[in-house]
N, C-alpha and C. Protein backbone atom coordinates (compact mmCIF):
# COMPACT_ATOMS: atom_id res chain seq x y z
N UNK A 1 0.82 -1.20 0.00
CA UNK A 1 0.00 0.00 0.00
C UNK A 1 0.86 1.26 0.00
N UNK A 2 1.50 1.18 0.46
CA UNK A 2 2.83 2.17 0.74
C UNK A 2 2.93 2.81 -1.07
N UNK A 3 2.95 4.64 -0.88
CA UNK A 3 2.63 5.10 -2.63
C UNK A 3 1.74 5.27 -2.82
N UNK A 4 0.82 4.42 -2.35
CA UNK A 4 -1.00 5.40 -2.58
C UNK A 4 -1.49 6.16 -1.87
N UNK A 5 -2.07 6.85 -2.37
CA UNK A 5 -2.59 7.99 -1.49
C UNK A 5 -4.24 6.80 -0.97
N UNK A 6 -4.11 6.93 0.26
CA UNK A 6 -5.05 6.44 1.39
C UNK A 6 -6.01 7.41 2.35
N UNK A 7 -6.98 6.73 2.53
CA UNK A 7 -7.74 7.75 4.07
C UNK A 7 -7.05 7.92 5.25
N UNK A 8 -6.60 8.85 6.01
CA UNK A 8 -6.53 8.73 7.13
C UNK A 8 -6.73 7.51 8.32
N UNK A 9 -8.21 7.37 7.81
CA UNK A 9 -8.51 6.24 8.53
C UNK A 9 -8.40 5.02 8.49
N UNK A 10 -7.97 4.90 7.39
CA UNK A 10 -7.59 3.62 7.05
C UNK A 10 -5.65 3.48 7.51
N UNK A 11 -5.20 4.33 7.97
CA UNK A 11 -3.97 3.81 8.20
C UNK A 11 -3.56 3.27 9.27
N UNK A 12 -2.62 1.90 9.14
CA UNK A 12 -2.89 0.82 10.12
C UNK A 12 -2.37 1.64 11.72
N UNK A 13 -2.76 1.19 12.25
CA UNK A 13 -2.61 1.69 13.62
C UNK A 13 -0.35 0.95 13.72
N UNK A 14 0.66 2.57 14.50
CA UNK A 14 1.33 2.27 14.54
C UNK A 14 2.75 2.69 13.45
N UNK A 15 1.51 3.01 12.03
CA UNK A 15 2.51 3.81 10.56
C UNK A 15 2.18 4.70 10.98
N UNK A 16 3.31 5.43 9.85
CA UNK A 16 3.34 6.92 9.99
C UNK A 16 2.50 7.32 8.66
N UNK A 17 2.86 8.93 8.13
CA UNK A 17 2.48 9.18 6.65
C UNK A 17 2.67 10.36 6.76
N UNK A 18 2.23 10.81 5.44
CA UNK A 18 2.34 12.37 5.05
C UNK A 18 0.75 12.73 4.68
N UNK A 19 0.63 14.14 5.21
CA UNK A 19 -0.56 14.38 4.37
C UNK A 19 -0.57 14.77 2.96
N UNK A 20 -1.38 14.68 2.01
CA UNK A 20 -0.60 15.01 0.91
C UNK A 20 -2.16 15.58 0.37
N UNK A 21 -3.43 15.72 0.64
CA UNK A 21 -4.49 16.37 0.43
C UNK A 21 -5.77 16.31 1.31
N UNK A 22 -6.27 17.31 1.37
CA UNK A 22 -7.57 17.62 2.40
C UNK A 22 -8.96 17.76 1.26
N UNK A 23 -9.64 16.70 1.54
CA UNK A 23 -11.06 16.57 0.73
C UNK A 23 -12.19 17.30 1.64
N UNK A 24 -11.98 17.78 2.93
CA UNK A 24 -12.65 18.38 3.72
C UNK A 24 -13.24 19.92 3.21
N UNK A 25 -14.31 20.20 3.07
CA UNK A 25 -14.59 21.75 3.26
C UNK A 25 -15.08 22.56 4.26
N UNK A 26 -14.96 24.04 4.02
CA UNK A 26 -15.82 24.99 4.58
C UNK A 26 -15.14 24.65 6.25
N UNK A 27 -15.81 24.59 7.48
CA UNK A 27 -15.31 25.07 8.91
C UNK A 27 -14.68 24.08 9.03
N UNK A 28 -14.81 22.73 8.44
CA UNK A 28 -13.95 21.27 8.94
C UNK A 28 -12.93 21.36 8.26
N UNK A 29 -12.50 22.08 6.91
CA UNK A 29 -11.67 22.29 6.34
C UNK A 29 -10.44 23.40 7.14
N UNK A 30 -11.40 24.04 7.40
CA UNK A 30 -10.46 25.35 8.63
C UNK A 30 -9.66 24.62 10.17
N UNK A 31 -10.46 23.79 10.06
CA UNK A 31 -9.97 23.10 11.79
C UNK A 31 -9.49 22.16 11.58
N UNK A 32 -9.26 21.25 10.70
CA UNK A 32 -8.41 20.59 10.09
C UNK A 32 -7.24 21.06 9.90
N UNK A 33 -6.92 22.27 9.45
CA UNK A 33 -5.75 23.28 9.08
C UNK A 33 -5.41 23.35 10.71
N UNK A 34 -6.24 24.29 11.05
CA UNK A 34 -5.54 24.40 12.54
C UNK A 34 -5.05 23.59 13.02
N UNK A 35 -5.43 22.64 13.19
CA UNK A 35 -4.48 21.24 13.79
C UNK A 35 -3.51 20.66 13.37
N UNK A 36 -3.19 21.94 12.23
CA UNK A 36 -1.61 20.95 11.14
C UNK A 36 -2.00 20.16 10.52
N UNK A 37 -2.66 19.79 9.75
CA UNK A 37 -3.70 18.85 8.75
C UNK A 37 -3.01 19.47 7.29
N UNK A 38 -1.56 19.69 6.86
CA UNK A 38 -1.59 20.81 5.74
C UNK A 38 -0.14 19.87 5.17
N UNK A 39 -0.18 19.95 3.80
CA UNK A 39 0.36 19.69 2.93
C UNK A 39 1.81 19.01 3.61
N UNK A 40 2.23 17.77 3.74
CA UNK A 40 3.63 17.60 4.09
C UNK A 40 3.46 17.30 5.81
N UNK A 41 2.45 17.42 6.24
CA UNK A 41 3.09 17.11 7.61
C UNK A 41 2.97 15.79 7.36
N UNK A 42 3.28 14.88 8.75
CA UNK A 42 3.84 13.88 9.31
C UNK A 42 2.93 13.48 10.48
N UNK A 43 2.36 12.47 10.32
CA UNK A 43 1.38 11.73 11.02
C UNK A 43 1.58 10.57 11.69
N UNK A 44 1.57 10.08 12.59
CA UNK A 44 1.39 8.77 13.61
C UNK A 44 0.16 8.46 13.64
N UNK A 45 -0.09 7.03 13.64
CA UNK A 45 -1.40 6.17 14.11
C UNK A 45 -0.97 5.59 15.37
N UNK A 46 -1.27 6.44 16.43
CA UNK A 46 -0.55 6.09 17.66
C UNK A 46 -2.11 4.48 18.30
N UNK A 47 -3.54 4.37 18.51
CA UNK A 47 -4.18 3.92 18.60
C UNK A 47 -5.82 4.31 18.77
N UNK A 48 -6.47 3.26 18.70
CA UNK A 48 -8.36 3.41 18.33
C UNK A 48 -8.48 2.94 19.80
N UNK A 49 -9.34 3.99 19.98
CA UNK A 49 -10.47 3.56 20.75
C UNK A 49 -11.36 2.29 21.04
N UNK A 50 -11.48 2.27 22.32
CA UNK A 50 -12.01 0.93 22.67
C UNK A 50 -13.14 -0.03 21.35
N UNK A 51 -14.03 1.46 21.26
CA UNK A 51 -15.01 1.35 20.28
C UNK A 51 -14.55 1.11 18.48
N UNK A 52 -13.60 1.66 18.49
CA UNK A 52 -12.72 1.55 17.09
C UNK A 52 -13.21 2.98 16.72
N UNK A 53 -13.46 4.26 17.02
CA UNK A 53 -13.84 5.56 16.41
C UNK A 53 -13.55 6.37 18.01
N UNK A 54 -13.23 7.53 18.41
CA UNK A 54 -12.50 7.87 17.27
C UNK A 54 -10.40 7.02 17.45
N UNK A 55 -10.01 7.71 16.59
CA UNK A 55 -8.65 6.93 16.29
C UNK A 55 -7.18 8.39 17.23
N UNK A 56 -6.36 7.73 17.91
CA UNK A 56 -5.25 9.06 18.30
C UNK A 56 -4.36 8.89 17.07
N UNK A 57 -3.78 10.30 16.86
CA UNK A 57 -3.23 10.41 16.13
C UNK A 57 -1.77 11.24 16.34
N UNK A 58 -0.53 11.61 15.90
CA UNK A 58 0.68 12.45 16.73
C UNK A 58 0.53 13.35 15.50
N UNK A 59 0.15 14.40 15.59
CA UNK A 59 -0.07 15.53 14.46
C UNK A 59 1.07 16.59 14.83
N UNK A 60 2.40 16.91 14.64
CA UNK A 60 3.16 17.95 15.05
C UNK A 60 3.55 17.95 16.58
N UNK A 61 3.83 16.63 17.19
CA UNK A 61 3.97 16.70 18.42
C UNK A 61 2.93 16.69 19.27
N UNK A 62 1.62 16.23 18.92
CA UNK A 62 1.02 17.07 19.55
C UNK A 62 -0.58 15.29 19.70
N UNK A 63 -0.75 14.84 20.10
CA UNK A 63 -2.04 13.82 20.19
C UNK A 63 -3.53 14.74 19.94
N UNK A 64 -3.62 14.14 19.02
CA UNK A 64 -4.97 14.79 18.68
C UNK A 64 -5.43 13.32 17.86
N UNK A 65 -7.31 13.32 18.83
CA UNK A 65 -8.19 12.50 18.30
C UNK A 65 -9.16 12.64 17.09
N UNK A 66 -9.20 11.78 16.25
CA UNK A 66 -10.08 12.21 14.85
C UNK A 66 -10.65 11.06 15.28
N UNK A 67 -11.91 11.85 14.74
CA UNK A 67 -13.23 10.54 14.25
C UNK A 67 -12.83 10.45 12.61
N UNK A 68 -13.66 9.22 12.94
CA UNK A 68 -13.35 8.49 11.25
C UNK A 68 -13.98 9.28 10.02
N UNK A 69 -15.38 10.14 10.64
CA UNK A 69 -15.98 10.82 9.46
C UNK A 69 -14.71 12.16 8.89
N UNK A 70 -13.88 12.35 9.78
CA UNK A 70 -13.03 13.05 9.63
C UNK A 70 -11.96 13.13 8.82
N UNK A 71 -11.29 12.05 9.55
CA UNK A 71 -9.97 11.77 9.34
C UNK A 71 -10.44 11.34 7.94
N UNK A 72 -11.20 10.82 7.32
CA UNK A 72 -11.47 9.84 5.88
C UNK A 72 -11.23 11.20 4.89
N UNK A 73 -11.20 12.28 5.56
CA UNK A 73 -11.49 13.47 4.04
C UNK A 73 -10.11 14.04 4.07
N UNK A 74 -9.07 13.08 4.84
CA UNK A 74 -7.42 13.46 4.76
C UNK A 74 -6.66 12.52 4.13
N UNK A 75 -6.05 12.65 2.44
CA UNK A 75 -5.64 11.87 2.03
C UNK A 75 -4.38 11.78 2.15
N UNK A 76 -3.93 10.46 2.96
CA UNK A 76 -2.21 10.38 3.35
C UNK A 76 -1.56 9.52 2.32
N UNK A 77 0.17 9.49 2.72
CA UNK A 77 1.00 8.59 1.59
C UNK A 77 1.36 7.75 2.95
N UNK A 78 1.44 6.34 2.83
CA UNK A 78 2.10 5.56 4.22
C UNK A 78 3.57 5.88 3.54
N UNK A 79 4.76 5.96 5.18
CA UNK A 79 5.68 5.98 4.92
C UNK A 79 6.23 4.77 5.37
C-alpha cells in the first residue's frame, strides 16, 4: 500500500504518513488546518479507541483524536 494515497482512517494503527491532500470543506476544512492537517506534515497512528472511532493520532507533536468521518477526508501517503 505504501505510494497510494489512502484515508486517514484507514492507516494501520502504529505507521506513519504524510498528508498530501484535504477533501474536507468549509469550517472542517479550517480546523483541520488548525491542527496541522496541511500539505507535508507527518502523522502517527498512535491507537483506536475501545469502540474503534475515534482513532489518536501524533499531528506535530502534539495527540490529537479524529473521528473516522473526519480523518477519511485526509488523504495520506504511508511511509
Amino acid at each position: 500500500m505504501k505510494g497510494n494515497l489512502i484515508p486517514l482512517d484507514k492507516l494501520p494503527i502504529g505507521s506513519q504518513c504524510i498528508v498530501e491532500k484535504l477533501l474536507a470543506e468549509g469550517i472542517i476544512r479550517r480546523r483541520m488546518m488548525d491542527l496541522g492537517l496541511i500539505n507535508g506534515t507527518l502523522i502517527k497512528s498512535l491507537m483506536k479507541s475501545p469502540s474503534g472511532d475515534p482513532i489518536a493520532y501524533e499531528i506535530r507533536g502534539t495527540k490529537i483524536a479524529l473521528r473516522s468521518e473526519e480523518a477519511s477526508k485526509v488523504l495520506v501517503m504511508q511511509i
